[in-house]
Protein backbone atom coordinates (compact mmCIF):
# COMPACT_ATOMS: atom_id res chain seq x y z
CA UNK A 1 0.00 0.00 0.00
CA UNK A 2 1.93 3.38 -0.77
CA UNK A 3 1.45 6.22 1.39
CA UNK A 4 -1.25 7.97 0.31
CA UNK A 5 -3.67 5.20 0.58
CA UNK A 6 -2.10 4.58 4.54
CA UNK A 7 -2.78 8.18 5.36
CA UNK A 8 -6.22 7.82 3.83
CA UNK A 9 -6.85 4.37 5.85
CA UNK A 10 -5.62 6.39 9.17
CA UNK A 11 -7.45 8.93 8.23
CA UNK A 12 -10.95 6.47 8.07
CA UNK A 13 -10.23 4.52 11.16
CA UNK A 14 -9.89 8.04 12.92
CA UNK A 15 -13.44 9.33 11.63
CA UNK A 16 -14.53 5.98 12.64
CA UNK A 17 -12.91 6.00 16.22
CA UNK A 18 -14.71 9.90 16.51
CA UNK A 19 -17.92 8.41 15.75
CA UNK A 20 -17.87 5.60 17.92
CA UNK A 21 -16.74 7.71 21.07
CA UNK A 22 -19.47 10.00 20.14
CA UNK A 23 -22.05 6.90 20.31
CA UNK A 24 -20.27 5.59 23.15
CA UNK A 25 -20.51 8.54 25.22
CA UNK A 26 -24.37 8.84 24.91
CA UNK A 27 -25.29 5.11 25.01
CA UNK A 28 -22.68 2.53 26.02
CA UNK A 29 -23.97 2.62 29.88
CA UNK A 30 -27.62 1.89 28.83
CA UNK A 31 -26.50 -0.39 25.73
CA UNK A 32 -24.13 -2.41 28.54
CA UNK A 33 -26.31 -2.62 31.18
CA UNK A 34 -29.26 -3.91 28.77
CA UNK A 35 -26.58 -6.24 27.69
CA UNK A 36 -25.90 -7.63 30.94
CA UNK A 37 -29.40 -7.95 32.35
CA UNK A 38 -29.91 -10.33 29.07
CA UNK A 39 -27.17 -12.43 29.15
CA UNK A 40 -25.58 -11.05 25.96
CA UNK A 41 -22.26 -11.68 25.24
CA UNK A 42 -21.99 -9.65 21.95
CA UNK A 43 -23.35 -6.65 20.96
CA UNK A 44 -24.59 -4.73 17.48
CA UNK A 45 -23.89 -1.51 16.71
CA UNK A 46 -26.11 -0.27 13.25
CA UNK A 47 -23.89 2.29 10.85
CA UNK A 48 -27.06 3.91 11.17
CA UNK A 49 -26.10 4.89 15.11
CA UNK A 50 -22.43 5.69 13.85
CA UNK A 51 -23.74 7.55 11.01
CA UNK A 52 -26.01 10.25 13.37
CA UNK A 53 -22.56 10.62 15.42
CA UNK A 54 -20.23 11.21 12.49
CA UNK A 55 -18.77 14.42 12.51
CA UNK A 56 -18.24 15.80 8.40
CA UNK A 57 -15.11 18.09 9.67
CA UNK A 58 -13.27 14.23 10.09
CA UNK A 59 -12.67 15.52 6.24
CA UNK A 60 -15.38 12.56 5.16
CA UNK A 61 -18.51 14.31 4.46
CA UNK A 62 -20.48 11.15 5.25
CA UNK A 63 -19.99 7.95 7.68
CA UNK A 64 -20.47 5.50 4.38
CA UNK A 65 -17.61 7.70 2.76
CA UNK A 66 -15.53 6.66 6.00
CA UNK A 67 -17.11 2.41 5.65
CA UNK A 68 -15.92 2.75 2.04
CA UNK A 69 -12.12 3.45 2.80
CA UNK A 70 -12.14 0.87 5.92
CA UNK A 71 -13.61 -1.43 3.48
CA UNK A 72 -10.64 -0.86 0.36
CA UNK A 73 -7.82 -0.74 3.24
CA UNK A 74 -9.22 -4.04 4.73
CA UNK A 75 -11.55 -5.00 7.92
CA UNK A 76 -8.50 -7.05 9.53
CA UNK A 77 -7.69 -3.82 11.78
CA UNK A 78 -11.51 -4.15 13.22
CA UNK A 79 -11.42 -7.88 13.10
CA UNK A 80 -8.43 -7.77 15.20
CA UNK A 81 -10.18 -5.70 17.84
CA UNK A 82 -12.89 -8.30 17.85
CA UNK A 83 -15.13 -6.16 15.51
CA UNK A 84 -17.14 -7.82 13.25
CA UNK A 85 -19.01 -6.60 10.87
CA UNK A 86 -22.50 -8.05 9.79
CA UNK A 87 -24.85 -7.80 7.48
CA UNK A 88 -28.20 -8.43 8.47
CA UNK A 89 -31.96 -7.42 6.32
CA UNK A 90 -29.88 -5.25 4.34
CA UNK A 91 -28.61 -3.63 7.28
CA UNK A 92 -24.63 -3.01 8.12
CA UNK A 93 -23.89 -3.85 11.98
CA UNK A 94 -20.63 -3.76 14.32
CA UNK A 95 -20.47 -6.68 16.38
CA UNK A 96 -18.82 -5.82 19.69
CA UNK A 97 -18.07 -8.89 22.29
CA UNK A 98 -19.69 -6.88 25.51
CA UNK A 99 -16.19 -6.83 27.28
CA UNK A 100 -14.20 -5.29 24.66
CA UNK A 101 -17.23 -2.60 24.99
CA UNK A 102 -16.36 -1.78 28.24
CA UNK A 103 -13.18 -1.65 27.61
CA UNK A 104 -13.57 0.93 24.38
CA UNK A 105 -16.07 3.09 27.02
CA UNK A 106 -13.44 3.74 29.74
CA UNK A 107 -11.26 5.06 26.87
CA UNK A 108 -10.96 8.67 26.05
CA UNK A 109 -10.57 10.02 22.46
CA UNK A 110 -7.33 9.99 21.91
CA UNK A 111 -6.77 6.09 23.52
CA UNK A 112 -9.46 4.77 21.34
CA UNK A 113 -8.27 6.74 17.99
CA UNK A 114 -4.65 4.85 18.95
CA UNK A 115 -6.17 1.62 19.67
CA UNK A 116 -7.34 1.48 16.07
CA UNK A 117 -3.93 2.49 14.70
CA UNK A 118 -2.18 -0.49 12.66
């Protein structure tokens, strides 16, 4: 990959770490504790959540602009974080294993946009 397309790819995992502390922020306590109560292990996150939380001055003007370059520069960086994504009804979803949630709440902007660095 030459450098332009790695500064891109940084660029995308750093809109995407923005938008998730955004969502995390307003609904990780309410999403975890629902979580717990039911026995889940695993959690889903809709693009549609990430999308209302995505913030254009990230240089993307839209969250599926930011999807698009994670997508080209490969899903193994999520996938190593225990990420998943799914597809589900036509719907795109993070799957998040309910520990590594609570781990990515505790974690303020700056330790979340470096735990998504390569």
């Amino acid at each position: 990959m030459n450098k332009a397309n790695e500064d891109l790819c940084e660029e995308a995992f750093r809109a995407f770490a923005q938008a998730l502390a955004s969502y995390l922020r307003r609904n990780a306590p309410r999403t975890i504790s629902i979580a717990s109560l039911t026995g889940q292990d695993k959690v889903k996150v809709s693009v549609r959540a990430l999308m209302r939380e995505h913030d254009p001055s990230t240089g993307f003007s839209l969250f599926m602009e930011v999807l698009s370059v994670i997508n080209e520069c490969g899903l193994d960086r999520l996938r190593s974080k225990n990420i998943n994504v799914k597809v589900i009804d036509d719907e795109i979803y993070f799957e998040i294993p309910l520990n590594v949630l609570r781990r990515l709440k505790d974690m303020n902007l700056d330790d979340l946009i470096n735990y998504f660095k390569q």
